[in-house]
Protein backbone atom coordinates (compact mmCIF):
# COMPACT_ATOMS: atom_id res chain seq x y z
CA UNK A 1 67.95 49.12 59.60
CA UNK A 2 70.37 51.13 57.71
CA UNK A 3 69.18 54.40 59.70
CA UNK A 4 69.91 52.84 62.87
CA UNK A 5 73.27 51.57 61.69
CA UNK A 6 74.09 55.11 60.21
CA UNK A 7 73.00 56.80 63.73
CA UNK A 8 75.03 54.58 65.61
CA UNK A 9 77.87 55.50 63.83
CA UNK A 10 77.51 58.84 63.44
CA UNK A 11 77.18 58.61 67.51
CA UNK A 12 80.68 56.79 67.49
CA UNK A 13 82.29 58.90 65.52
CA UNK A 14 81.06 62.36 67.86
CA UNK A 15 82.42 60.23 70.84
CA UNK A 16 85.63 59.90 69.60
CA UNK A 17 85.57 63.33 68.37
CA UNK A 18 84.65 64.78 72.13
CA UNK A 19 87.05 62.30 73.59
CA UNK A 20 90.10 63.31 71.26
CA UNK A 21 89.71 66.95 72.21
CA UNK A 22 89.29 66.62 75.70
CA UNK A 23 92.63 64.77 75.95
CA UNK A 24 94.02 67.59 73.66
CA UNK A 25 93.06 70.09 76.47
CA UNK A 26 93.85 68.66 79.37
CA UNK A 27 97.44 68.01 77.22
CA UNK A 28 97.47 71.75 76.50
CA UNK A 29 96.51 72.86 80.59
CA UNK A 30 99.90 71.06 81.65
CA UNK A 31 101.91 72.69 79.19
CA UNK A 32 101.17 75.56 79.81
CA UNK A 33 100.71 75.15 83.69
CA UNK A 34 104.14 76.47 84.94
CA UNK A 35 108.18 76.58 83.37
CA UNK A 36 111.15 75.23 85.14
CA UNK A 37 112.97 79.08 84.99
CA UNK A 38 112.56 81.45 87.95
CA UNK A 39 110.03 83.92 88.18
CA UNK A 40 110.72 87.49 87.42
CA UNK A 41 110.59 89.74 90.73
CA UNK A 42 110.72 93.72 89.80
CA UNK A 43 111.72 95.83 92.41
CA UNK A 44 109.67 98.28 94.10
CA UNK A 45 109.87 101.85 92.68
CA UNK A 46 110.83 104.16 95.26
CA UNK A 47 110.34 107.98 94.88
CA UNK A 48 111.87 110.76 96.79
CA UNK A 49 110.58 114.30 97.61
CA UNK A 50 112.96 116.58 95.50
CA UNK A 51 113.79 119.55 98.95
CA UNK A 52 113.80 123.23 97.49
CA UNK A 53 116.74 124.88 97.39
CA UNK A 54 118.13 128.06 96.75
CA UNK A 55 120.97 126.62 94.48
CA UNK A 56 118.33 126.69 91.86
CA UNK A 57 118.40 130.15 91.71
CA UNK A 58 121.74 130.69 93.16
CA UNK A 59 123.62 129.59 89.75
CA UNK A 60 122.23 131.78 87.13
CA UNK A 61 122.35 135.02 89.40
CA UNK A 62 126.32 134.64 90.09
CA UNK A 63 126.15 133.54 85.93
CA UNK A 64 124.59 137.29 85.56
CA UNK A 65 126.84 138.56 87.77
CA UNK A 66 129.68 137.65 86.21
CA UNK A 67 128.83 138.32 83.30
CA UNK A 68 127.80 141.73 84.41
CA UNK A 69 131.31 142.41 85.95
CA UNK A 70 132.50 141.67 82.22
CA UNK A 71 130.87 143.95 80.77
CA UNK A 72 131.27 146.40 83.49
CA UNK A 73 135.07 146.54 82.93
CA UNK A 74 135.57 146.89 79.14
């Protein structure tokens, strides 16, 4: 008698055991469904084709020519 008695409450106490946590996870799915502040939209990264130019070059050779006419005239 006292086996039965033990079993049954051993089976009580897992019920209320599988019944407190499934209320503590459908609690913890709503909290964490959604917020009230606005979603965070990044913008799209846009990248441009740098064009070749000849100022890239253009700059240093007037820099050595000018530096060339310095030392041209002392």
């Amino acid at each position: 008698m006292l086996r039965i008695v033990t079993h049954h409450l051993l089976e009580v106490i897992t019920m209320k055991k599988l019944v407190l946590a499934a209320a503590l996870t459908a609690a913890a799915s709503h909290a964490f469904a959604g917020s009230l502040s606005d979603p965070i939209i990044e913008a799209p990264v846009i990248v441009e084709e740098a064009n070749s130019s000849s100022a890239g070059i253009l700059i240093p050779i007037l820099l050595l020519v000018i530096v060339a006419a310095a030392v041209a005239a002392d």
